[in-house]
N, C-alpha and C. Protein backbone atom coordinates (compact mmCIF):
# COMPACT_ATOMS: atom_id res chain seq x y z
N UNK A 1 0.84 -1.18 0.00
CA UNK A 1 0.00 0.00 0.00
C UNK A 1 0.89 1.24 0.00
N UNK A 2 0.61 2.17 -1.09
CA UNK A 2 0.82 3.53 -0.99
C UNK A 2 0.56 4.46 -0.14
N UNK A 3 0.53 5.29 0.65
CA UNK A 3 -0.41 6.11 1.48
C UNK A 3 0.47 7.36 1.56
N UNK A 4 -0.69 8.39 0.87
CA UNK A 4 -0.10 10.07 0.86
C UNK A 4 -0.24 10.25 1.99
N UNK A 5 0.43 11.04 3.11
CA UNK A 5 0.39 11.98 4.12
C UNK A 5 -0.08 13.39 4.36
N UNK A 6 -0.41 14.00 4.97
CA UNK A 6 -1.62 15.07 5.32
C UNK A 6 -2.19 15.43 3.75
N UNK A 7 -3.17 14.80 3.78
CA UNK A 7 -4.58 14.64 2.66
C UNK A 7 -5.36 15.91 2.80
N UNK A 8 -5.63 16.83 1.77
CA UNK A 8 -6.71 17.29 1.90
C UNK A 8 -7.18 17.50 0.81
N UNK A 9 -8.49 17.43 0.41
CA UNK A 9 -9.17 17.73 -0.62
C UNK A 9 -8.96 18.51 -1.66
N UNK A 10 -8.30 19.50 -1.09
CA UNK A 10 -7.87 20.37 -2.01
C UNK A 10 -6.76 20.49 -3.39
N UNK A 11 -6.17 18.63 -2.95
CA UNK A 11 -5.64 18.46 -3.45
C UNK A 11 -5.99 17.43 -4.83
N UNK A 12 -6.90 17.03 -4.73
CA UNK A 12 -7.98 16.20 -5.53
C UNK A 12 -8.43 16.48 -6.85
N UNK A 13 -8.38 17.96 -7.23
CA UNK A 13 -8.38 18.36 -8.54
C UNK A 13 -7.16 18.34 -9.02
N UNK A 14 -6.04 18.25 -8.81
CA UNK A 14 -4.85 19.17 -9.10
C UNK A 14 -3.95 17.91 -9.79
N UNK A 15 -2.63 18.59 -10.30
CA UNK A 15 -1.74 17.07 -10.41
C UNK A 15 -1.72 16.14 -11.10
N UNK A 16 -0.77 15.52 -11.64
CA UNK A 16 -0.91 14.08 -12.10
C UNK A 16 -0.73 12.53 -11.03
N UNK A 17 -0.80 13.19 -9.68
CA UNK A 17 -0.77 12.06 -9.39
C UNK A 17 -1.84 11.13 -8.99
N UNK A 18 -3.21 10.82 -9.62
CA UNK A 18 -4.17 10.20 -9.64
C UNK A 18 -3.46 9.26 -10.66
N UNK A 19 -3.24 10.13 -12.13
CA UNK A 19 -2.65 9.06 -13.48
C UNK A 19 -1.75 7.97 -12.49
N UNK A 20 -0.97 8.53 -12.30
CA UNK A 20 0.71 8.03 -11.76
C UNK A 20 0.10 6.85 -11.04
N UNK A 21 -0.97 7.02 -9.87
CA UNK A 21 -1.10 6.11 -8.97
C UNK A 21 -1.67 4.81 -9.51
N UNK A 22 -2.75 5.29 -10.73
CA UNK A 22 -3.16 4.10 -11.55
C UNK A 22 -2.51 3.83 -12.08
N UNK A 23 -1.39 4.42 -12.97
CA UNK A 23 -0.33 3.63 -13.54
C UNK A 23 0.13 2.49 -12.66
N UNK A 24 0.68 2.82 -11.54
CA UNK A 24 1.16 1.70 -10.48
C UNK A 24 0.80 0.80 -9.92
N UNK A 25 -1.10 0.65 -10.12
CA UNK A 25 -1.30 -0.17 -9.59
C UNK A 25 -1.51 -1.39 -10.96
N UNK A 26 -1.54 -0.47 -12.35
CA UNK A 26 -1.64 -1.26 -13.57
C UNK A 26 -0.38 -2.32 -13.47
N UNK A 27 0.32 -1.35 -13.39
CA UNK A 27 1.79 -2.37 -13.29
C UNK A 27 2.24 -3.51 -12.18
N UNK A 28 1.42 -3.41 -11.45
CA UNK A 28 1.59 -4.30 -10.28
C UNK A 28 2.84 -3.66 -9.06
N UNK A 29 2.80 -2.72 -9.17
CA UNK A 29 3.98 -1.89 -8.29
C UNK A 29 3.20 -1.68 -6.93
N UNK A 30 1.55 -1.57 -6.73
CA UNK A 30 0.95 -0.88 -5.65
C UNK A 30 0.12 -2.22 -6.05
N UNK A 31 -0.72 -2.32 -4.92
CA UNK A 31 -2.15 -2.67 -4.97
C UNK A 31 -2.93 -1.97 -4.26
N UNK A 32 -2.65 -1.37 -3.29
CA UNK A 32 -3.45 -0.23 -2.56
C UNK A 32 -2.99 1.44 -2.63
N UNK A 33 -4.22 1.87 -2.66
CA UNK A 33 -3.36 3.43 -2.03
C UNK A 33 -4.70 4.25 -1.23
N UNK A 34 -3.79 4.89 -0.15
CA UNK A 34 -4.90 5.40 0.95
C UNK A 34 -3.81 6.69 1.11
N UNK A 35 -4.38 7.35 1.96
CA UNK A 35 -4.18 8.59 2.89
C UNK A 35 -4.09 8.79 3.89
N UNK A 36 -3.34 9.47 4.64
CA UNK A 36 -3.76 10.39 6.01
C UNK A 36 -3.97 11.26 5.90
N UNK A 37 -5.01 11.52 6.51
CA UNK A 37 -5.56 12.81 6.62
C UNK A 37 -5.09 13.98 7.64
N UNK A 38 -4.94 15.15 7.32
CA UNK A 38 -4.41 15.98 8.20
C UNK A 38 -4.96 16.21 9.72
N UNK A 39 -4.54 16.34 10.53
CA UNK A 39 -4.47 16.60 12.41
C UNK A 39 -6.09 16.86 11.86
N UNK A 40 -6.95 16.08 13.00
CA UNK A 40 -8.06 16.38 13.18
C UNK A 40 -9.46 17.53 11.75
N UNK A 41 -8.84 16.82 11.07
CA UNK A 41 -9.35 17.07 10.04
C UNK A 41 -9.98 16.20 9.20
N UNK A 42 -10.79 15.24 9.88
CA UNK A 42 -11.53 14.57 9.25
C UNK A 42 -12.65 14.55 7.70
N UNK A 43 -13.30 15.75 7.92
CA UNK A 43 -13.86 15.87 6.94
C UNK A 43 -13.20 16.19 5.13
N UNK A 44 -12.24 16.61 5.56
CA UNK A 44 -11.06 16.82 3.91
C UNK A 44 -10.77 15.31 3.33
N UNK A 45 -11.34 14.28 3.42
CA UNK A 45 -11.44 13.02 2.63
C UNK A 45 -12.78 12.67 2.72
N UNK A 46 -13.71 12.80 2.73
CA UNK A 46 -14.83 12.50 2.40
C UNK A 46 -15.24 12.41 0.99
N UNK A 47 -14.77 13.55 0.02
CA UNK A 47 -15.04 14.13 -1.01
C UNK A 47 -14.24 12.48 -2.02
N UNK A 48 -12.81 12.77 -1.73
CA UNK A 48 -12.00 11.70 -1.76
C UNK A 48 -12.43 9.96 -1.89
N UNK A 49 -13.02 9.93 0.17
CA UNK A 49 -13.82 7.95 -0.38
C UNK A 49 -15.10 8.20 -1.16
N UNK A 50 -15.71 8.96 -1.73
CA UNK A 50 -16.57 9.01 -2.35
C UNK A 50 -16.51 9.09 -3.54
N UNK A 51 -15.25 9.13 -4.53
CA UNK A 51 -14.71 9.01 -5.66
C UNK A 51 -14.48 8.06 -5.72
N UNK A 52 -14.61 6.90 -5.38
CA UNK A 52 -13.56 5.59 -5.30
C UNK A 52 -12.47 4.98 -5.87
N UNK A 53 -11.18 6.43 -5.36
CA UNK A 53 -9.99 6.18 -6.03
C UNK A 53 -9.34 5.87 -4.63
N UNK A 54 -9.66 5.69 -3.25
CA UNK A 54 -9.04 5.32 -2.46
C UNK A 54 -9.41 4.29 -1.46
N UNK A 55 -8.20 3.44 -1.17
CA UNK A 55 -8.50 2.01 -0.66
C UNK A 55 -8.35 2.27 0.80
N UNK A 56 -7.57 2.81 1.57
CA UNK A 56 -7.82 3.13 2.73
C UNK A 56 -7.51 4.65 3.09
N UNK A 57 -7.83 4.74 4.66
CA UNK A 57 -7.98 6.50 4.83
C UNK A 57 -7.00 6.37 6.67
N UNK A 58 -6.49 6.86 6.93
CA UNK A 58 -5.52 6.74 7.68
C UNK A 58 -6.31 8.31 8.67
N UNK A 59 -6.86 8.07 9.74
CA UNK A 59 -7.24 8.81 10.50
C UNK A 59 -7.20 9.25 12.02
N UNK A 60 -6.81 10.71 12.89
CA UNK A 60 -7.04 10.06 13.93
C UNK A 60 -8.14 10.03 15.02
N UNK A 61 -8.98 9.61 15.51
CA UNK A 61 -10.11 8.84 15.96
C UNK A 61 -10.08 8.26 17.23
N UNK A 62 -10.16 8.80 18.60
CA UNK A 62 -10.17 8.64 19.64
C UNK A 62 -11.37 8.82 20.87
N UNK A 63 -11.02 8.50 21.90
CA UNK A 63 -12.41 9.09 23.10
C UNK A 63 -12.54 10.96 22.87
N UNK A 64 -11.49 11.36 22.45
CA UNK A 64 -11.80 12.93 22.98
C UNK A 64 -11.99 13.16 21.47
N UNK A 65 -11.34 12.52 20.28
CA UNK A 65 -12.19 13.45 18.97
C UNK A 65 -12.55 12.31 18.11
N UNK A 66 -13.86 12.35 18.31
CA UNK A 66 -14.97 11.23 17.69
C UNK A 66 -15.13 12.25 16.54
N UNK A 67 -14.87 13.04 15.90
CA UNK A 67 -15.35 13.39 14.45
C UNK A 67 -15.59 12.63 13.28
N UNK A 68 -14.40 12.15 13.58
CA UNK A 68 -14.47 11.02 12.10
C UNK A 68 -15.85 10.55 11.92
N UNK A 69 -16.45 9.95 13.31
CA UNK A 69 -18.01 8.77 12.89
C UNK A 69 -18.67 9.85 12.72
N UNK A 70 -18.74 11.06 12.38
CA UNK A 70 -20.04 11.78 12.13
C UNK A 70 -20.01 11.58 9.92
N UNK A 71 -18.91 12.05 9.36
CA UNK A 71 -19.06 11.68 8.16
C UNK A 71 -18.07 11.01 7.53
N UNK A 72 -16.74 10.30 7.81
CA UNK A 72 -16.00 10.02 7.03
C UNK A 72 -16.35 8.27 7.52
N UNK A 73 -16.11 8.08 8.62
CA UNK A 73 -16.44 6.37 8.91
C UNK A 73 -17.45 5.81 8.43
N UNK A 74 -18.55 6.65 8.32
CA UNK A 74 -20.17 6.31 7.27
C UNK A 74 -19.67 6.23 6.09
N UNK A 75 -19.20 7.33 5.41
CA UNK A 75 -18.38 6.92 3.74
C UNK A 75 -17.75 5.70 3.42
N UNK A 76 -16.55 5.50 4.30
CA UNK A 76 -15.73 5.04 4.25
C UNK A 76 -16.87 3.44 4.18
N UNK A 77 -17.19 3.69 5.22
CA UNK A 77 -18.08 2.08 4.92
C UNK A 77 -18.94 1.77 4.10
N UNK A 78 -19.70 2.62 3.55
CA UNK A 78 -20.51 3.07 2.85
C UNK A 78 -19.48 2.62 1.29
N UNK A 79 -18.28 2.62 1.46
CA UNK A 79 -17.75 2.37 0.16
C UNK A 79 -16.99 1.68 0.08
N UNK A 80 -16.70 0.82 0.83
CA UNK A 80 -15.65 -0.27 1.16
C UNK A 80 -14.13 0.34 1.25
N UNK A 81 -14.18 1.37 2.23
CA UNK A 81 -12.90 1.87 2.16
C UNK A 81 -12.55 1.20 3.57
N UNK A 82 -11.45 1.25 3.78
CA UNK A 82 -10.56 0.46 4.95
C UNK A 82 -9.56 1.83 5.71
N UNK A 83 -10.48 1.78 7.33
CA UNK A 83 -9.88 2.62 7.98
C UNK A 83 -8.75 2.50 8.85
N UNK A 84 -7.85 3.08 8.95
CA UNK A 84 -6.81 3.06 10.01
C UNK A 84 -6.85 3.82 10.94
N UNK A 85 -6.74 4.03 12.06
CA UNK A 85 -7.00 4.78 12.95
C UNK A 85 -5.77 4.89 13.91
N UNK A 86 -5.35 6.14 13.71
CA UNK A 86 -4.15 6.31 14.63
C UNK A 86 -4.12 7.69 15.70
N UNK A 87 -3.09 7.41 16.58
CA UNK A 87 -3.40 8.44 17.52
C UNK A 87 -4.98 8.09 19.04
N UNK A 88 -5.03 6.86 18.67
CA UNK A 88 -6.07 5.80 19.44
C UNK A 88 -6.33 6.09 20.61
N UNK A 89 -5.11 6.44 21.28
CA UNK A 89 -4.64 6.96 22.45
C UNK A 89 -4.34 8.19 23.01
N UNK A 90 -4.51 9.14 22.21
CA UNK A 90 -4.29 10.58 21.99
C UNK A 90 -2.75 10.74 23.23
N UNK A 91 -1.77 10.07 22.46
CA UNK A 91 -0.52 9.96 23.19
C UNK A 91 -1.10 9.86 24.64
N UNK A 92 -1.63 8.90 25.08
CA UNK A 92 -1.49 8.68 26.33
C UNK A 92 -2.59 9.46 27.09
N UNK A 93 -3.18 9.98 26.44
CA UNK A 93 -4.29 11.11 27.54
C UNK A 93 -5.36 10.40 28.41
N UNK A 94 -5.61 9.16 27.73
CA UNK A 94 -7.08 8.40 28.03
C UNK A 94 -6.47 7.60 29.31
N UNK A 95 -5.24 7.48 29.16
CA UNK A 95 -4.38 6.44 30.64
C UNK A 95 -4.88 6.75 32.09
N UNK A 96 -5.30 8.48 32.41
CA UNK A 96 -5.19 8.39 33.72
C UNK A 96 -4.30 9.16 34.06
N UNK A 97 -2.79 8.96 33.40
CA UNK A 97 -1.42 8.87 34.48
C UNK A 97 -1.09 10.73 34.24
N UNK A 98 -1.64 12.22 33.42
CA UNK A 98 -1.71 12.68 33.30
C UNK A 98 -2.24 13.48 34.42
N UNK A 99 -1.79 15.01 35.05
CA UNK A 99 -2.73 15.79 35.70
C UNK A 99 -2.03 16.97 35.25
N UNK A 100 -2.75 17.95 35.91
CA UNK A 100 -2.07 19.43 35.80
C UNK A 100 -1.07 19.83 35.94
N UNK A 101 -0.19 19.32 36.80
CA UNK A 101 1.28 19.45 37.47
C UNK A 101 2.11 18.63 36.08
N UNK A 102 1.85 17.93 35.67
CA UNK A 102 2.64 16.73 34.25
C UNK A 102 3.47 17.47 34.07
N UNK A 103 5.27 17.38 33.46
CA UNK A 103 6.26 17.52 33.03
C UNK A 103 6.66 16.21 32.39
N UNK A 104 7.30 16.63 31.36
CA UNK A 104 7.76 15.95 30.77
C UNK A 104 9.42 15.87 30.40
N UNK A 105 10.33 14.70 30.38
CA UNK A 105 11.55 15.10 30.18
C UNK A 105 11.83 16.26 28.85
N UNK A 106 13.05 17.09 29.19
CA UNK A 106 13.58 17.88 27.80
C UNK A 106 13.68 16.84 26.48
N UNK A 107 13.20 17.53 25.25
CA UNK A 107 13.13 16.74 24.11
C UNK A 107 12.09 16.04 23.54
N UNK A 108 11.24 15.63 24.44
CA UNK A 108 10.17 14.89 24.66
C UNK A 108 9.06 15.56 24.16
N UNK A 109 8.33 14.79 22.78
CA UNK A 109 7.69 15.41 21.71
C UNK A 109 6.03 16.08 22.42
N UNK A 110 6.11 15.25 23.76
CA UNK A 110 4.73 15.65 24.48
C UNK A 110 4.88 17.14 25.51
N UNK A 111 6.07 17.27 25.47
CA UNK A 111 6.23 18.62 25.70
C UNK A 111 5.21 19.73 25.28
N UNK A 112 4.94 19.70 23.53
CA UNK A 112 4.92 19.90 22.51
C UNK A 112 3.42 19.96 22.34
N UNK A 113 2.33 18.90 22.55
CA UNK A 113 1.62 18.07 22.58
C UNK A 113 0.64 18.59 23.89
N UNK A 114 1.13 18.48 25.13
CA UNK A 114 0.79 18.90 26.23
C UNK A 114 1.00 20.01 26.75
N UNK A 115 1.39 21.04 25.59
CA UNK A 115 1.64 22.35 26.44
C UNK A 115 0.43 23.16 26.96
N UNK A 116 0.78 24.31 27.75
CA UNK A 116 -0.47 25.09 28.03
C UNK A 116 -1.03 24.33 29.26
N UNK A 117 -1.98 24.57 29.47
CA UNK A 117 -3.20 23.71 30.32
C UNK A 117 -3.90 22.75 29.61
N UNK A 118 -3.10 21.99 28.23
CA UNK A 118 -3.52 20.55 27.91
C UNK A 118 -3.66 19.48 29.29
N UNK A 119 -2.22 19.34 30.25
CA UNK A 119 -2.69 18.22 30.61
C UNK A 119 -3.85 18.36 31.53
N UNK A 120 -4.13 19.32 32.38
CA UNK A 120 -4.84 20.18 32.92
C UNK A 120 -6.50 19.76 32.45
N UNK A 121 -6.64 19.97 31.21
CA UNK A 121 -7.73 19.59 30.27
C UNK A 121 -7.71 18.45 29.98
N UNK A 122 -6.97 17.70 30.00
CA UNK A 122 -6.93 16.15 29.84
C UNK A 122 -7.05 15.32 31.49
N UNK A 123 -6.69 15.82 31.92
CA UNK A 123 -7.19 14.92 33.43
C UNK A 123 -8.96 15.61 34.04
N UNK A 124 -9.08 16.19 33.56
CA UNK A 124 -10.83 16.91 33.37
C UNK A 124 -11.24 15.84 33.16
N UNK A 125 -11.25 15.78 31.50
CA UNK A 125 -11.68 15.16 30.40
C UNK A 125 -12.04 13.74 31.01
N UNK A 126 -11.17 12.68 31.32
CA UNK A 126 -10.75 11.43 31.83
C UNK A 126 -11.35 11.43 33.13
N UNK A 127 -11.15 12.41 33.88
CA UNK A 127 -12.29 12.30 35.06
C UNK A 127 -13.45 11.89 34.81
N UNK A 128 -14.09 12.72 34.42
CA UNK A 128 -15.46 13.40 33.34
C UNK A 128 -16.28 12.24 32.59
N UNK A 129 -15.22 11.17 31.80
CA UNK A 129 -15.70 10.17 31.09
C UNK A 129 -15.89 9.09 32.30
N UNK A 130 -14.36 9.12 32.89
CA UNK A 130 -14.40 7.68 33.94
C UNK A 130 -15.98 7.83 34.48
N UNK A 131 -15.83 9.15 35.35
CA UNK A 131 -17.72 9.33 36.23
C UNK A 131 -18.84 8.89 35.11
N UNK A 132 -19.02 9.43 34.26
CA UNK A 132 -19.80 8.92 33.06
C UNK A 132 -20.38 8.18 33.19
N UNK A 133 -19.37 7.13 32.50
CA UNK A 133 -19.37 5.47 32.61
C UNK A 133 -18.88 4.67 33.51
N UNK A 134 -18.67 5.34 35.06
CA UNK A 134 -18.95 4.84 36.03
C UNK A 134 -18.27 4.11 36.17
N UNK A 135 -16.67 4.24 35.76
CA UNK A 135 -15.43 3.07 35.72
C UNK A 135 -14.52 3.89 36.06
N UNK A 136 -13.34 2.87 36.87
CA UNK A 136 -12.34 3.28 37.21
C UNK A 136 -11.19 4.57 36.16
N UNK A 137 -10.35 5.56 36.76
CA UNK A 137 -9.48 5.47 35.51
C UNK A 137 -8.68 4.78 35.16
N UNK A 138 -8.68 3.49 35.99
CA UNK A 138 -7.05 2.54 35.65
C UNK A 138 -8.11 1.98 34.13
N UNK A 139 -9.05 1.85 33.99
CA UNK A 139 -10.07 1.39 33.12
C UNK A 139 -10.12 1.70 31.59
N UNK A 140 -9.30 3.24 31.60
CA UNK A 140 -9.60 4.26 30.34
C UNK A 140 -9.02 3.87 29.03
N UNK A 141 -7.84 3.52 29.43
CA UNK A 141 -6.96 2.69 27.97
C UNK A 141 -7.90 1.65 27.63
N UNK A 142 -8.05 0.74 27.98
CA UNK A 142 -9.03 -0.40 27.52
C UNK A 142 -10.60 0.65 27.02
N UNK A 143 -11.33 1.14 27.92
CA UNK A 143 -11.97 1.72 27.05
C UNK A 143 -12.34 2.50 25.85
N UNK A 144 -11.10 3.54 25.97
CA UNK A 144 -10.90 3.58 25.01
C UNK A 144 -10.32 3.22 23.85
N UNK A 145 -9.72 2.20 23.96
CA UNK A 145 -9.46 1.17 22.51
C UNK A 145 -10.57 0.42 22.31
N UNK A 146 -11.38 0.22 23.17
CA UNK A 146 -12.86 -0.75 22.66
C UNK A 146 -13.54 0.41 22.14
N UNK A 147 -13.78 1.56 22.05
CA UNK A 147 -14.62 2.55 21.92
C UNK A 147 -14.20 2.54 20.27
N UNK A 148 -12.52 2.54 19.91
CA UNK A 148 -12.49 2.43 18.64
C UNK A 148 -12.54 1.24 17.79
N UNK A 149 -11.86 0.42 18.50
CA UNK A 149 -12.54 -0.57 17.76
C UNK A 149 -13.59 -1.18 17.61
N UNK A 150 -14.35 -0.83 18.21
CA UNK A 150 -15.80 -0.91 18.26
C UNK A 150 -16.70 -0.42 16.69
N UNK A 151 -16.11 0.51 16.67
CA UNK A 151 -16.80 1.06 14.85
C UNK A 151 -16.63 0.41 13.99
N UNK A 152 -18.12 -0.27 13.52
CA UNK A 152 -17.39 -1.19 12.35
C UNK A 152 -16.80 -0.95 10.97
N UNK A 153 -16.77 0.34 11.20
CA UNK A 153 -15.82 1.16 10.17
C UNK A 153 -14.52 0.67 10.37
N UNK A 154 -13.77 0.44 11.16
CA UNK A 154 -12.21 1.00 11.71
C UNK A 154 -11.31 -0.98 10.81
N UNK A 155 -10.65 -0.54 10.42
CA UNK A 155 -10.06 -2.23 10.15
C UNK A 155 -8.91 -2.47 10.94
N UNK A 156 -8.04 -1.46 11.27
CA UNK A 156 -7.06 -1.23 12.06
C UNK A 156 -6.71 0.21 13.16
N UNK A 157 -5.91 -0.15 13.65
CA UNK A 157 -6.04 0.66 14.97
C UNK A 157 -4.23 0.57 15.27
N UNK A 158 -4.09 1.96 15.00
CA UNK A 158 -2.47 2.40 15.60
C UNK A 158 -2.57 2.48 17.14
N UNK A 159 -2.21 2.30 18.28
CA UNK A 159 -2.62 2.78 19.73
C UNK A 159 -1.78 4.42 20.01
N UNK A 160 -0.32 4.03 19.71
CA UNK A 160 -0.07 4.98 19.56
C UNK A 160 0.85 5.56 21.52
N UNK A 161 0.90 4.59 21.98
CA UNK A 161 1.06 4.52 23.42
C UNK A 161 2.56 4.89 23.54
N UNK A 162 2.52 5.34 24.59
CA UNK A 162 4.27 5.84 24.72
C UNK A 162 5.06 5.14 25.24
N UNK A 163 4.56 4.15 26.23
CA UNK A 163 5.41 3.26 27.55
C UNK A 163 4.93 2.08 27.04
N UNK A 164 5.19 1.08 27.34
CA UNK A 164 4.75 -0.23 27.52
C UNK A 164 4.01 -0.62 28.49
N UNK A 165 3.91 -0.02 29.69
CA UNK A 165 3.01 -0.40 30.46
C UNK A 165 1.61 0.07 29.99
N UNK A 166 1.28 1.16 29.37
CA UNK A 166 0.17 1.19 28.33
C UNK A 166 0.16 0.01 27.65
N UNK A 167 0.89 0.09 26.70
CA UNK A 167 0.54 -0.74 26.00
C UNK A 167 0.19 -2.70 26.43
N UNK A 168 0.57 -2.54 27.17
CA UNK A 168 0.56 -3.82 28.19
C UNK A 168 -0.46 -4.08 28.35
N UNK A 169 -1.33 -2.61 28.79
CA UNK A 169 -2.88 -3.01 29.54
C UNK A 169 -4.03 -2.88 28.27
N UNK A 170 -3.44 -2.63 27.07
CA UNK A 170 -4.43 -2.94 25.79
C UNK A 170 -5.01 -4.30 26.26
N UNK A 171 -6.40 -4.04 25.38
CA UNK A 171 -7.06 -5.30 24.83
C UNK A 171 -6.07 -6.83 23.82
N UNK A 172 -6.32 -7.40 24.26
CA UNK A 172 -6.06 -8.23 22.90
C UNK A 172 -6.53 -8.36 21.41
């Protein structure tokens, strides 16, 4: 599989690389080609699986930004497109192990990620859901990976976890 990186619609008129890509798959060089779509920008491929020049859509799709299932996961299924879903984990936010006080070592891309009163807003958030649904936060990673894989849109799922002990406490 081929897959362009930050996708947006805008790019869909333009270019020869629609020819190019069918060339490649004529030739047996590709058999797939999909996209990612740009940071929380779900809706800029819609236009896209609805052409049916693309085999999968590379998205990210979590507890805190459910956008995608409002119109691209309906398309996408709606047309036999094959979703990937990354960022599952919104680096770690859904864990729990986050509060207001959070630092992160120098270098460390969540620096970056968590600046401001992110983590601040992210231990809200995770409160907020845990009370919800009435579950622990040691609970939240697992829920939220069932929450995405749960869509029967989604074919795959990046988690996207930083430690291993996340990743440890995934689902199977």
């Amino acid at each position: 599989m081929v897959q362009f990186q930050v996708w947006s619609d805008e790019r869909g008129g333009r270019g020869e690389w629609l020819e190019t890509v069918e060339d490649l798959k004529r030739e047996g060089k590709i058999r797939l080609f999909g996209v990612s779509v740009n940071d929380h920008e779900p809706d800029n491929a819609v236009r896209l699986v609805r052409s049916g020049t693309v085999g999968t859509v590379q998205v990210i799709y979590n507890i805190f930004d459910q956008a995608p299932a409002e119109n691209l996961l309906p398309a996408c299924a709606e047309h036999g497109v094959g979703v990937i879903v990354r960022v599952a984990l919104d680096e770690s936010g859904p864990t729990g192990q986050f509060t207001a006080g959070s630092a992160f070592p120098e270098g460390d891309f969540r620096n970056r990620y968590f600046r401001d009163d992110r983590p601040a807003q992210v231990e809200r958030r995770v409160a907020a859901i845990s009370a919800d649904l009435g579950i622990d936060t040691d609970d939240m990673t697992k829920t939220a990976l069932r929450l995405v894989l749960g869509h029967p849109a989604v074919s795959s799922v990046i988690p996207g976890s930083a430690t291993s002990a996340t990743s440890s406490a995934t689902p199977p």
